[in-house]
C-alpha atoms as a PDB file:
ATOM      1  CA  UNK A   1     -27.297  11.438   8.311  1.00  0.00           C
ATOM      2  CA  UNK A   2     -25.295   9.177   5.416  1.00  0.00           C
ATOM      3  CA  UNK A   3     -21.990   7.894   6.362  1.00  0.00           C
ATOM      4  CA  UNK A   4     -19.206   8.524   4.323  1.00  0.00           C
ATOM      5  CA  UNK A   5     -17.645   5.801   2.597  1.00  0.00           C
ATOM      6  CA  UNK A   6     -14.433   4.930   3.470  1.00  0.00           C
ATOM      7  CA  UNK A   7     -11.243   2.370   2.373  1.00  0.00           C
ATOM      8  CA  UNK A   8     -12.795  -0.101   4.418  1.00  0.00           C
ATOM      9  CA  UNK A   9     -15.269  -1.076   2.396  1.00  0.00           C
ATOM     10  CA  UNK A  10     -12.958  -2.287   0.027  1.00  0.00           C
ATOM     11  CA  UNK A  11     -12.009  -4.866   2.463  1.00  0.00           C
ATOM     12  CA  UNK A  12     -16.132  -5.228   3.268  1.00  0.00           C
ATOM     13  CA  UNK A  13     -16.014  -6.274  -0.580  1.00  0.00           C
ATOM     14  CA  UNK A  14     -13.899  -9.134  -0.204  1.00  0.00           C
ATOM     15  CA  UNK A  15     -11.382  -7.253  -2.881  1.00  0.00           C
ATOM     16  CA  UNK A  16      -8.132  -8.747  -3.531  1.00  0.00           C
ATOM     17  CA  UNK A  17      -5.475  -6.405  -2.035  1.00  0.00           C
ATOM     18  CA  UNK A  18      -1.699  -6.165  -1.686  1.00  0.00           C
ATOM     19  CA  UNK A  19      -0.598  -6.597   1.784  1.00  0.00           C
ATOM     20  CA  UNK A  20       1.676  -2.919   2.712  1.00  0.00           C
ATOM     21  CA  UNK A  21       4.612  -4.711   4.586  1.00  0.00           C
ATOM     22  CA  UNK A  22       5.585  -3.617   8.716  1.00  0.00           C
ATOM     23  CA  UNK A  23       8.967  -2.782   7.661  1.00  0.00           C
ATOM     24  CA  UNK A  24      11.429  -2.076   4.846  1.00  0.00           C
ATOM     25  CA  UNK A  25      12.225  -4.165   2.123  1.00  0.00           C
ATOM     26  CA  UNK A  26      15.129  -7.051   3.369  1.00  0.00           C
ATOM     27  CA  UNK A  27      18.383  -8.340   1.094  1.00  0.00           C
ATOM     28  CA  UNK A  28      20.350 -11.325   1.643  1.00  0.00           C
ATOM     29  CA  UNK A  29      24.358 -10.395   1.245  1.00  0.00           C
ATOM     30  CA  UNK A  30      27.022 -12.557   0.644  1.00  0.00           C
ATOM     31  CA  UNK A  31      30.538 -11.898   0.141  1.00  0.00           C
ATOM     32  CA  UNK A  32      33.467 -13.856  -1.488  1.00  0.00           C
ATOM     33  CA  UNK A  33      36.672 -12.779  -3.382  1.00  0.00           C
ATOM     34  CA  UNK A  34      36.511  -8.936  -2.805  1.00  0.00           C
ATOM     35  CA  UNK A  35      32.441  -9.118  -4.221  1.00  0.00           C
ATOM     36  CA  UNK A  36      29.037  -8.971  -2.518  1.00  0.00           C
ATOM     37  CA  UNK A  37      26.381 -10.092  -3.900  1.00  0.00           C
ATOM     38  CA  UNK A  38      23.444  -9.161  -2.542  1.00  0.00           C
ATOM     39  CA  UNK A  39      19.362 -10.218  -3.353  1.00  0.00           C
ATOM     40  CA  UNK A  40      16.201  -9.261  -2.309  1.00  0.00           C
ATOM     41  CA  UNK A  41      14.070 -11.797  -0.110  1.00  0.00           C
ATOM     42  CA  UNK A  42      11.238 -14.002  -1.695  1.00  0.00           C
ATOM     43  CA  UNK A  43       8.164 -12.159   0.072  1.00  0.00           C
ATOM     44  CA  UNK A  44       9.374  -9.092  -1.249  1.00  0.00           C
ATOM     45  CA  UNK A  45       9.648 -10.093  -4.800  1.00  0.00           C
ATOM     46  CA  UNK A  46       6.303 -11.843  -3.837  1.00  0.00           C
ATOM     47  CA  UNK A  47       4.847  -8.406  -2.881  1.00  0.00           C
ATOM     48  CA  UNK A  48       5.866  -6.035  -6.370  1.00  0.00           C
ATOM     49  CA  UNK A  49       4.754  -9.278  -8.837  1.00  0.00           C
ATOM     50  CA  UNK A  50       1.448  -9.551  -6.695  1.00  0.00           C
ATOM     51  CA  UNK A  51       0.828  -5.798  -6.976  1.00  0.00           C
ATOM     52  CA  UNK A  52       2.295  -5.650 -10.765  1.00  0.00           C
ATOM     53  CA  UNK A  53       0.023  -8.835 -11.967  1.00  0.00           C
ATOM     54  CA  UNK A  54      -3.865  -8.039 -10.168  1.00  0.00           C
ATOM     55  CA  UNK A  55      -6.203  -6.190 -12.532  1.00  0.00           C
ATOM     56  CA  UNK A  56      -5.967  -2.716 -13.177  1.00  0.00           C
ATOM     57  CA  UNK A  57      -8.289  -1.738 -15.163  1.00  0.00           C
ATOM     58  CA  UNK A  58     -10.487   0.571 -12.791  1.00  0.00           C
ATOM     59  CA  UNK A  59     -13.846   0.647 -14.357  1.00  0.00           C
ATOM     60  CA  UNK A  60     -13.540  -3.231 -13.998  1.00  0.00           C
ATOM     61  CA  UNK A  61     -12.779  -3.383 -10.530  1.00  0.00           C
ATOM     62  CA  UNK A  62     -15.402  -0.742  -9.687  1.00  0.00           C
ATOM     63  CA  UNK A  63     -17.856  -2.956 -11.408  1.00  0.00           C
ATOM     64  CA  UNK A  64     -16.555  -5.887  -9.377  1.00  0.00           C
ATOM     65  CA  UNK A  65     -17.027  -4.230  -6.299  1.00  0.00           C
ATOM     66  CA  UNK A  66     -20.541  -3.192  -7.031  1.00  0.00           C
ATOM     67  CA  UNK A  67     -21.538  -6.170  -8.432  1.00  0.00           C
ATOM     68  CA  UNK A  68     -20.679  -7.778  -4.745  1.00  0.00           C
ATOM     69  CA  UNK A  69     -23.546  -5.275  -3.800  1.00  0.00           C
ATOM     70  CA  UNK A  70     -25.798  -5.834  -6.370  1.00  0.00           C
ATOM     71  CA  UNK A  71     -25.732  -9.779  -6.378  1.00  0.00           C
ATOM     72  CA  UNK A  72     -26.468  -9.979  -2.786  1.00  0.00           C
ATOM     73  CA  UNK A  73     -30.133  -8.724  -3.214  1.00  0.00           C
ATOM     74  CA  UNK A  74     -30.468  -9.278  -6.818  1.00  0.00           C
ATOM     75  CA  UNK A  75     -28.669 -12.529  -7.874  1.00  0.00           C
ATOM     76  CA  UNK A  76     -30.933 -12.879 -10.603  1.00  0.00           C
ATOM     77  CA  UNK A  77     -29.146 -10.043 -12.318  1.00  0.00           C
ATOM     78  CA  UNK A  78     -26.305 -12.529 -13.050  1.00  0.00           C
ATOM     79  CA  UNK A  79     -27.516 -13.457 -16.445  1.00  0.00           C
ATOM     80  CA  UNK A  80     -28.504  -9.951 -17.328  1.00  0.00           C
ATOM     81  CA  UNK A  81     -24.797  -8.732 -16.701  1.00  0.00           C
ATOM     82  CA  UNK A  82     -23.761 -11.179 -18.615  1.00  0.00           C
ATOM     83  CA  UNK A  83     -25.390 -10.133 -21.777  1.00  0.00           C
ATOM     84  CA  UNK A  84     -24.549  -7.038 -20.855  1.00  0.00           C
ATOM     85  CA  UNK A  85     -20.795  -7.894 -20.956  1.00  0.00           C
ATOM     86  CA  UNK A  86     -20.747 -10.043 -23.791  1.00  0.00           C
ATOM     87  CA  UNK A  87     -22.221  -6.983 -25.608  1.00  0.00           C
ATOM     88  CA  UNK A  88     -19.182  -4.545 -23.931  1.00  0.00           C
ATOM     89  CA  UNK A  89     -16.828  -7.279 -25.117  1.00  0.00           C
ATOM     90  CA  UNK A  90     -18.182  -6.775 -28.795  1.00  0.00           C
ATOM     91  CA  UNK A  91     -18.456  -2.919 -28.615  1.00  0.00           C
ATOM     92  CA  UNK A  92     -15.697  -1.746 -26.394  1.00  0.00           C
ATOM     93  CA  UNK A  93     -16.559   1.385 -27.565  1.00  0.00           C
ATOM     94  CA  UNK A  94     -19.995   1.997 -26.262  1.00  0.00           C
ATOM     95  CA  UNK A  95     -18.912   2.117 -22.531  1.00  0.00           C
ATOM     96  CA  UNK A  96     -22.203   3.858 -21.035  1.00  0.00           C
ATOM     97  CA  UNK A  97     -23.970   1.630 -22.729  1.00  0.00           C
ATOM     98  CA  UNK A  98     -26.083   3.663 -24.912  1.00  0.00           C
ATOM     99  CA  UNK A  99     -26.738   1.687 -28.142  1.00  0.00           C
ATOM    100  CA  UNK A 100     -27.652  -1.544 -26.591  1.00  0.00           C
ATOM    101  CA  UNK A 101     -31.022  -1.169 -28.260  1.00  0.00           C
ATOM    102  CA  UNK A 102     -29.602  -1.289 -31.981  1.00  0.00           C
ATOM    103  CA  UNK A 103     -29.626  -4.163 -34.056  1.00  0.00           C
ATOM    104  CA  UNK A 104     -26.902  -2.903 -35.946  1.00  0.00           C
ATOM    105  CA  UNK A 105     -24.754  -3.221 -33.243  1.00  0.00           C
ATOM    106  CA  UNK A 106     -22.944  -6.537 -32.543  1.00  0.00           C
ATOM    107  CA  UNK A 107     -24.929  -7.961 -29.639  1.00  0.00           C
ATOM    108  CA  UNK A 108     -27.531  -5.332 -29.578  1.00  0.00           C
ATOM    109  CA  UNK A 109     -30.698  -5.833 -30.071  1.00  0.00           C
ATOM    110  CA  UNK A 110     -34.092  -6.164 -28.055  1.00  0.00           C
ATOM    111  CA  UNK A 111     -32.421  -8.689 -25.744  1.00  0.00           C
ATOM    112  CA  UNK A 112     -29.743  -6.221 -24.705  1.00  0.00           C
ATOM    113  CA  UNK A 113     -31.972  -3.336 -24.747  1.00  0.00           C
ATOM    114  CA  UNK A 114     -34.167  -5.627 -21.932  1.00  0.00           C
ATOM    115  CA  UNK A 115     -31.395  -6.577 -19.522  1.00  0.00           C
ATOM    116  CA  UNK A 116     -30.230  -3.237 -19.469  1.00  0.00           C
ATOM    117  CA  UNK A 117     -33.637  -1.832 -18.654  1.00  0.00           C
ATOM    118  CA  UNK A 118     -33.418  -4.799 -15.748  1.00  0.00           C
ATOM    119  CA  UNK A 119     -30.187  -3.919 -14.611  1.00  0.00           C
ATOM    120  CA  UNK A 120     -31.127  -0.078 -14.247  1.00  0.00           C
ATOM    121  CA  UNK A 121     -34.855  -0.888 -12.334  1.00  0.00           C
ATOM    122  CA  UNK A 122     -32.169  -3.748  -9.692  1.00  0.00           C
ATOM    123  CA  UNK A 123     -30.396  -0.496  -9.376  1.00  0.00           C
ATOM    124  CA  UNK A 124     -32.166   2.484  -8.813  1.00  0.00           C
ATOM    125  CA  UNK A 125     -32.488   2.393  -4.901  1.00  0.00           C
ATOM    126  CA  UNK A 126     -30.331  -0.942  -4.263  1.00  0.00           C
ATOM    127  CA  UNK A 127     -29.581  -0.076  -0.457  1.00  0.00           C
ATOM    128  CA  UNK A 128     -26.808  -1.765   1.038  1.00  0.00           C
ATOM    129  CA  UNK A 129     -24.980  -1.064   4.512  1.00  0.00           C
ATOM    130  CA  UNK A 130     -20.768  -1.785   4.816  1.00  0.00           C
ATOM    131  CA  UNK A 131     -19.338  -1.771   7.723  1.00  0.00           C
ATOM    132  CA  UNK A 132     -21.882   0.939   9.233  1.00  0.00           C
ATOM    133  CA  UNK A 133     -21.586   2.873   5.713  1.00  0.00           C
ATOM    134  CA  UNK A 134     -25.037   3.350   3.387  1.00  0.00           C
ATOM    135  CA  UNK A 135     -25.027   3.182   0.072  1.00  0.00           C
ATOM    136  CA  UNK A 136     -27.905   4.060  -2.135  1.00  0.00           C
ATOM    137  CA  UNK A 137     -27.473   4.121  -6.021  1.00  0.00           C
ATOM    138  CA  UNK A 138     -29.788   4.924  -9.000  1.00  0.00           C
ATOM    139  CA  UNK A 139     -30.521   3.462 -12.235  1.00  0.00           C
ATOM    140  CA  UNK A 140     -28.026   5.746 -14.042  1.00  0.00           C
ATOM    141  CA  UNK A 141     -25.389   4.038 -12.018  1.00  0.00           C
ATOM    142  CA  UNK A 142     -25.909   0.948 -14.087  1.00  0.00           C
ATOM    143  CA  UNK A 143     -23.098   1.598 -16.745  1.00  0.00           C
ATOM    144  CA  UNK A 144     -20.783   1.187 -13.717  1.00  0.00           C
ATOM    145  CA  UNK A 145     -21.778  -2.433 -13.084  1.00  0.00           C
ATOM    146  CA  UNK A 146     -21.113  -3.862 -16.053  1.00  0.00           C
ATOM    147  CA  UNK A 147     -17.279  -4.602 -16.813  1.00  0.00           C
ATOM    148  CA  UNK A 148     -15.689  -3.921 -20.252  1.00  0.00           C
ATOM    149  CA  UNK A 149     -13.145  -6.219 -21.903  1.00  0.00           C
ATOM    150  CA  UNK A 150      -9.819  -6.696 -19.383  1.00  0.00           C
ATOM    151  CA  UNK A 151      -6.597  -4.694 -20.450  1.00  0.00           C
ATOM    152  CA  UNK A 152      -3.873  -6.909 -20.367  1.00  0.00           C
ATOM    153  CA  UNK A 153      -1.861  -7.445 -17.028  1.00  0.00           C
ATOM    154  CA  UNK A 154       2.083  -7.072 -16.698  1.00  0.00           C
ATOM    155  CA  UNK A 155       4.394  -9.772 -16.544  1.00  0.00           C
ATOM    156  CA  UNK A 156       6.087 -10.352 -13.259  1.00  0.00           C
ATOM    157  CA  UNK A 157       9.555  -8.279 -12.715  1.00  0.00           C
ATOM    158  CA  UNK A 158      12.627 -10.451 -12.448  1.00  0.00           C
ATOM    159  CA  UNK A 159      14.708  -9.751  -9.484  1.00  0.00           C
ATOM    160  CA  UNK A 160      18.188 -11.429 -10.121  1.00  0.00           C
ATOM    161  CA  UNK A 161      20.810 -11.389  -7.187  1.00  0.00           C
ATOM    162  CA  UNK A 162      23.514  -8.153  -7.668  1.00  0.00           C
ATOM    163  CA  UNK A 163      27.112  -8.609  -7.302  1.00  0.00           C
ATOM    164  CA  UNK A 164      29.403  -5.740  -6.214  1.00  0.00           C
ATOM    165  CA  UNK A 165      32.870  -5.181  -6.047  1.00  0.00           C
ATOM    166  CA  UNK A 166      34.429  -3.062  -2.651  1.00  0.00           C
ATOM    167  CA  UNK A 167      35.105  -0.899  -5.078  1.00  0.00           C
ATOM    168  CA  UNK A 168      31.200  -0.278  -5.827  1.00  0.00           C
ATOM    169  CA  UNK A 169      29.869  -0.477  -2.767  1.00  0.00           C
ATOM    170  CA  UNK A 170      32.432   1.983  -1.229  1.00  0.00           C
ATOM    171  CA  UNK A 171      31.395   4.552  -4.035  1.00  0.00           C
ATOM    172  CA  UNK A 172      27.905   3.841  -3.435  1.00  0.00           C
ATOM    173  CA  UNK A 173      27.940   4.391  -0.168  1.00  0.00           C
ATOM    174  CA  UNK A 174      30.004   7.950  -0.203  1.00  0.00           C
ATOM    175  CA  UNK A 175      27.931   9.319  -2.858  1.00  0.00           C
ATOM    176  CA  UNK A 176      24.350   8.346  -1.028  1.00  0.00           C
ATOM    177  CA  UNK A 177      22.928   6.878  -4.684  1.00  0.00           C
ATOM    178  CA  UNK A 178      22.145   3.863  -3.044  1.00  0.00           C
ATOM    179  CA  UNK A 179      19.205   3.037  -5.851  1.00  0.00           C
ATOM    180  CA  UNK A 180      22.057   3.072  -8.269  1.00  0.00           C
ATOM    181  CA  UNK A 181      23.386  -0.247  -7.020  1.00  0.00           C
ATOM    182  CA  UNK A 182      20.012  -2.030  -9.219  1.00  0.00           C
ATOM    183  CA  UNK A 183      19.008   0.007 -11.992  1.00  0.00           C
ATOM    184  CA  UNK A 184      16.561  -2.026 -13.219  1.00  0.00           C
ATOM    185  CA  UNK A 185      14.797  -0.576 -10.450  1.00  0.00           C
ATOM    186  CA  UNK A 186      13.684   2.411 -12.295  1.00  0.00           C
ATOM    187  CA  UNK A 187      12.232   1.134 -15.018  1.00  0.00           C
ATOM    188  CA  UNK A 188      10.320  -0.938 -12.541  1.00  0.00           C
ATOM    189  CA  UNK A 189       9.199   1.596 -10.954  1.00  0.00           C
ATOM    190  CA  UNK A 190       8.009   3.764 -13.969  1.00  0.00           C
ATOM    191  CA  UNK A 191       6.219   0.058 -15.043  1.00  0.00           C
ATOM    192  CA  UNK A 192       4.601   0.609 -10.936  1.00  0.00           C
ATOM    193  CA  UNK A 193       3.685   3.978 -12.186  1.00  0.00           C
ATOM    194  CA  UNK A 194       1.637   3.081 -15.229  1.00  0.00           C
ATOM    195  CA  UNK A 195      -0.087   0.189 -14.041  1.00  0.00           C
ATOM    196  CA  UNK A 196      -1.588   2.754 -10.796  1.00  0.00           C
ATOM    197  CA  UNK A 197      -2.564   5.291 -13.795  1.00  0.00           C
ATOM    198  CA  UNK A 198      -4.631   2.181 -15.481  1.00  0.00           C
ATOM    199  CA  UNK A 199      -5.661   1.136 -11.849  1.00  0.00           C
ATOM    200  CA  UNK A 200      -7.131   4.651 -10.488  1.00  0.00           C
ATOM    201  CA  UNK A 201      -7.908   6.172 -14.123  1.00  0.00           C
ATOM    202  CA  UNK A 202     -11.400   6.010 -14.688  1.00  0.00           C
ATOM    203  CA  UNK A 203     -11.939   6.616 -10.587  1.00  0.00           C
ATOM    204  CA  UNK A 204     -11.208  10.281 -10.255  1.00  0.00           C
ATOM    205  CA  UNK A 205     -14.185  12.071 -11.869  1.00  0.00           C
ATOM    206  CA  UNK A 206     -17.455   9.773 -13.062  1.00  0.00           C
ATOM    207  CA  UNK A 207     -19.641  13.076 -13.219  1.00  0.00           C
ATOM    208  CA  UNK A 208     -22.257  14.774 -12.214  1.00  0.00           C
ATOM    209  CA  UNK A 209     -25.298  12.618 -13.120  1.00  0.00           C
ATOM    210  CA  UNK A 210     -24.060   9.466 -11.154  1.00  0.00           C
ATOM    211  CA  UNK A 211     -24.768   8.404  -7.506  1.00  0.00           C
ATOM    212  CA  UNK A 212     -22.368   9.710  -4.280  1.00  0.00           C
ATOM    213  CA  UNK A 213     -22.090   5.948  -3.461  1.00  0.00           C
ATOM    214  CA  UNK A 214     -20.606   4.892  -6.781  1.00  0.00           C
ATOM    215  CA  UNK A 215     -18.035   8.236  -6.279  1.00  0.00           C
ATOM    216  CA  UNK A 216     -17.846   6.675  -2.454  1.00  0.00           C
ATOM    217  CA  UNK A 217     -17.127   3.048  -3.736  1.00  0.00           C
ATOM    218  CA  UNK A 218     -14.654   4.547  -6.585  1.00  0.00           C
ATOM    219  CA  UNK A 219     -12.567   6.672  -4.203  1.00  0.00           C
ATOM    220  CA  UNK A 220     -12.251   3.718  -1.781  1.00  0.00           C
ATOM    221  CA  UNK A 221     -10.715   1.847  -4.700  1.00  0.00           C
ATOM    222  CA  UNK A 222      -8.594   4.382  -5.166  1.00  0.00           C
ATOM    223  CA  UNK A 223      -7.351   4.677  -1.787  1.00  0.00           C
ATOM    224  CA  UNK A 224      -6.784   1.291  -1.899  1.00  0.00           C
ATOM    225  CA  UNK A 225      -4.727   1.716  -4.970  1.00  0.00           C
ATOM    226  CA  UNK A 226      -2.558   4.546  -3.760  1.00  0.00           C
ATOM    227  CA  UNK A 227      -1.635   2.195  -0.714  1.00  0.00           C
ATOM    228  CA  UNK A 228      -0.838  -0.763  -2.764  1.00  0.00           C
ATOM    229  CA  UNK A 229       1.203   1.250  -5.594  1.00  0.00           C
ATOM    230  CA  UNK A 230       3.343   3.156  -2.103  1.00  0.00           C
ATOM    231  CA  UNK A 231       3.392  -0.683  -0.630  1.00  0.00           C
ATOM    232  CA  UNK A 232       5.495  -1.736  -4.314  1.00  0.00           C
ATOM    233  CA  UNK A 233       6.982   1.331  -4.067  1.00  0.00           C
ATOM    234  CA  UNK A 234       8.400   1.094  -0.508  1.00  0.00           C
ATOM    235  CA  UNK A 235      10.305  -2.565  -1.507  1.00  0.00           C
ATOM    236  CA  UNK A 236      11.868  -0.874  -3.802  1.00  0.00           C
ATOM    237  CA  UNK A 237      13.311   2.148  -1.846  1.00  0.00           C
ATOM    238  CA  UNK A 238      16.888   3.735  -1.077  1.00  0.00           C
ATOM    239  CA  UNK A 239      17.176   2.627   2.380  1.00  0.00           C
ATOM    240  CA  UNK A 240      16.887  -0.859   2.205  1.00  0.00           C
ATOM    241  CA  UNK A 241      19.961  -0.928   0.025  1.00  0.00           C
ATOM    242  CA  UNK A 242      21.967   1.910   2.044  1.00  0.00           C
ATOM    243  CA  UNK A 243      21.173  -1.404   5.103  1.00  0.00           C
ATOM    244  CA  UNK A 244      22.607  -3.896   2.449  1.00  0.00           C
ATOM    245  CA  UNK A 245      25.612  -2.061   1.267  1.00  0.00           C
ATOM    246  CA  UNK A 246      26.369  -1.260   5.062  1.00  0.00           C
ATOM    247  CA  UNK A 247      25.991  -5.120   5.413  1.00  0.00           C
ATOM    248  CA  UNK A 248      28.525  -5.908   2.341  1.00  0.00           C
ATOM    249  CA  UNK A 249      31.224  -3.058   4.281  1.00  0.00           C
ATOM    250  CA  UNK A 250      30.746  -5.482   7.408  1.00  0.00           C
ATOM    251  CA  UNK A 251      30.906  -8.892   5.517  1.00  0.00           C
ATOM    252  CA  UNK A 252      34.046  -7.325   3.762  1.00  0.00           C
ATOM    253  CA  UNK A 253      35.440  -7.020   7.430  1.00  0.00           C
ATOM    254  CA  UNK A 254      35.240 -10.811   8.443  1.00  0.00           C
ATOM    255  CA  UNK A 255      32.008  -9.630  10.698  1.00  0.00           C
ATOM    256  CA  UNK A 256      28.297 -10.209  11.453  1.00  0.00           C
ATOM    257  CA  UNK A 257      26.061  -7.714  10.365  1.00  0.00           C
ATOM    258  CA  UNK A 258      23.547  -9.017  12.581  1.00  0.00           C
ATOM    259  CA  UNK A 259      26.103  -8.881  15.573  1.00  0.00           C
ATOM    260  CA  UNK A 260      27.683  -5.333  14.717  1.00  0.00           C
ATOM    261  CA  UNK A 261      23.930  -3.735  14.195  1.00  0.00           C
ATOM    262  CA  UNK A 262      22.949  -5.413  17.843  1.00  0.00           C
ATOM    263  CA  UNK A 263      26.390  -4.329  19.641  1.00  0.00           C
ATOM    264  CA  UNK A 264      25.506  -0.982  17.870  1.00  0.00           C
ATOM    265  CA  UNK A 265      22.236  -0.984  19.349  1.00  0.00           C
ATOM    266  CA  UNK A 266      23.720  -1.807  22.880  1.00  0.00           C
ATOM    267  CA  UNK A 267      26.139   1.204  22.802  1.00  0.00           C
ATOM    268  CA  UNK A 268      23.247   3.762  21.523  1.00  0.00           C
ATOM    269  CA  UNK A 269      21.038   2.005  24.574  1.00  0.00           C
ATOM    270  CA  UNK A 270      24.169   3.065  27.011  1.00  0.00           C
ATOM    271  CA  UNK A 271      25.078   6.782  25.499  1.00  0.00           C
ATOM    272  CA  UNK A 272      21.119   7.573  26.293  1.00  0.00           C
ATOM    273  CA  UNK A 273      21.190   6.017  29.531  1.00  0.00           C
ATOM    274  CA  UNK A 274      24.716   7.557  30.763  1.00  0.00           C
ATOM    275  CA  UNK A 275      23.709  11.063  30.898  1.00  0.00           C
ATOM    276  CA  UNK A 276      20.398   9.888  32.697  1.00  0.00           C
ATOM    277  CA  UNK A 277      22.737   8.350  34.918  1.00  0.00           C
ATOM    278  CA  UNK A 278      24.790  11.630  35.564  1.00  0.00           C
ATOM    279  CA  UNK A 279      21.586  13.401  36.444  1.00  0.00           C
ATOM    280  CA  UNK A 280      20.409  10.284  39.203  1.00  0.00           C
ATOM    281  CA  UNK A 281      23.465  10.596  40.790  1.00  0.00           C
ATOM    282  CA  UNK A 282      23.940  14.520  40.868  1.00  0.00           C
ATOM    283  CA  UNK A 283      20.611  14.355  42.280  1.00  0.00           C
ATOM    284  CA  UNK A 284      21.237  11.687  45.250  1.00  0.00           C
ATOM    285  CA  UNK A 285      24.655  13.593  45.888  1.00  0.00           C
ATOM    286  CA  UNK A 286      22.570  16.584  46.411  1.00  0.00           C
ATOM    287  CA  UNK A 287      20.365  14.526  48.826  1.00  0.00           C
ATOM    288  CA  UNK A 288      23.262  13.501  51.013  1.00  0.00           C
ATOM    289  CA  UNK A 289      24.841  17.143  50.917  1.00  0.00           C
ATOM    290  CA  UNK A 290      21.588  18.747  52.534  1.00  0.00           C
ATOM    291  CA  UNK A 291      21.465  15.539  54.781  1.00  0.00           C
ATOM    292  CA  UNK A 292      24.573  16.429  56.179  1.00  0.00           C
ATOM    293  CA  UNK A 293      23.867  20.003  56.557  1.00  0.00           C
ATOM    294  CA  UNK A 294      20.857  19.500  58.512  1.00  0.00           C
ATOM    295  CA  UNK A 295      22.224  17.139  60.874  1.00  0.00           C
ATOM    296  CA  UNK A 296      25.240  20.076  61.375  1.00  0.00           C
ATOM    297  CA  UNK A 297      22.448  22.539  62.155  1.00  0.00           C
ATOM    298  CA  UNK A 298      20.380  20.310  64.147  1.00  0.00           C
ATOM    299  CA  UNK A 299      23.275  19.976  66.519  1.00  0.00           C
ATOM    300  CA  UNK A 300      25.237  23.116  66.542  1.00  0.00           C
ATOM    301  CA  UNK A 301      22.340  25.803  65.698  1.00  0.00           C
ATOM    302  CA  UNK A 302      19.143  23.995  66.607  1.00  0.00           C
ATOM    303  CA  UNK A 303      17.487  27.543  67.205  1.00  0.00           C
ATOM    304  CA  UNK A 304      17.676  28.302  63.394  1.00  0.00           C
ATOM    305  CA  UNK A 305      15.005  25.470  63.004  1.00  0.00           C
ATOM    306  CA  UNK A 306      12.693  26.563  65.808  1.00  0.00           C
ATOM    307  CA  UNK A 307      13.864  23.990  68.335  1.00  0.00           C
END
């Protein structure tokens, strides 16, 4: 019985991905003159322009990834690809590859025409096992293989440091907009949003008349994508901020966020542990009640316990 594919075999691959981070997004705050200014931490600017710069286009990284499969039993298939590509670059157009054998085609020809036939016979049953996962393709998966011209990448985001008045934070903070203290952030995101629609666009449906492993291999990508587009998405949430606005209100007071969050932390620790305590004690009082009683019946009325 076939195993099912799964996002692991995108790391199998040896695919770049983004990293999802443990925790929310951090800021650095400072405050001087009645302003905070507050900026997000290196990694995490590190972490958007890494997921906002890698390739997107998803019949390319498909390709990559099978081409990982296909080169490990059929390295010889190298120089076939390449005409292959070289013909793709020339007729962007002809994506399933279909007019290779025309000479009036630029590229095309009986040279193109022959490594595609080679690519397709290297295909049809290539067997390969990931991670305890089989994958078995045909020669109509070929088209998949072969990568396309590369769509340009975004530039990296800028993330300059914010400064606040009192004023801003304290109306931030009542009204619960706390994405409204960096708007940039939203044309960021919609930026996030286009670059996953290039990245996982050509993965949803590839058809009937191709493989289950190139569908497998396509909606691992995917996955992978939808985790790496929430990972961008998460350093760029509300909550983060609602932490570094809090921290500005503390900074404004002459006070250590750090040290206020941790004394915080203390006093939750004892309001859980004080009605525990009430309970420990009730119980041990209750204990030392019936103690006493039965030593006062053991004495005066030792009949009532058979003695």
């Amino acid at each position: 019985m076939k195993k099912i594919v799964t996002s692991a075999t995108v790391a199998a691959l040896a695919l770049s991905t983004v990293v999802a981070p443990s925790a929310m997004a951090e800021y650095k705050e400072s405050f001087e003159n009645n302003t905070c200014t507050i900026e997000l931490t290196q990694a995490d600017k590190d972490l958007v322009n890494a997921y906002l710069t890698k390739p997107k286009d998803s019949a390319n990284n498909l390709a990559t990834a099978l081409q990982e499969i296909l080169y490990k039993q059929h390295p010889e298939q190298k120089d076939n690809i390449a005409v292959l590509e070289k013909y793709r670059e020339l007729n962007p157009g002809d994506a399933k590859l279909g007019l290779t054998w025309s000479p009036f085609k630029n590229g095309g020809g009986k040279e193109t025409e022959a490594a595609k036939q080679s690519l397709m016979k290297a295909v049809n049953g290539l067997t390969d096992t990931v991670n305890g996962v089989t994958l078995t393709f045909k020669s109509g998966d070929a088209r998949w293989f072969v990568r396309g011209p590369q769509k340009t990448d975004a530039d990296k985001a800028e993330f300059p440091a914010t400064t606040l008045t009192m004023e801003q934070v304290d109306s931030l903070l009542a009204s619960g907009k706390y994405g409204d203290a960096i708007p940039s952030y939203k044309a960021l995101k919609t930026k996030i949003d286009k670059g996953y629609q290039q990245e996982t666009g050509d993965l949803e449906n590839l058809g009937i008349f191709y493989s289950d492993s190139v569908k497998a291999v396509a909606k691992a990508l995917g996955t992978s994508a939808t985790e790496e587009r929430d990972a961008a998405y998460k350093v760029l949430g509300s909550e983060p901020l609602k932490k570094s606005l809090e921290n500005c209100k503390i900074l404004s007071q002459g006070r250590d966020p750090e040290q206020v969050r941790e004394d915080m932390g203390s006093s939750k620790d004892l309001e859980i542990l004080r009605p525990l305590s009430y309970i420990l004690a009730g119980v041990f009082g209750l204990f030392a009640v019936l103690g006493i009683a039965y030593g006062w019946v053991r004495e005066h009325m030792p009949q009532l316990l058979g003695m």
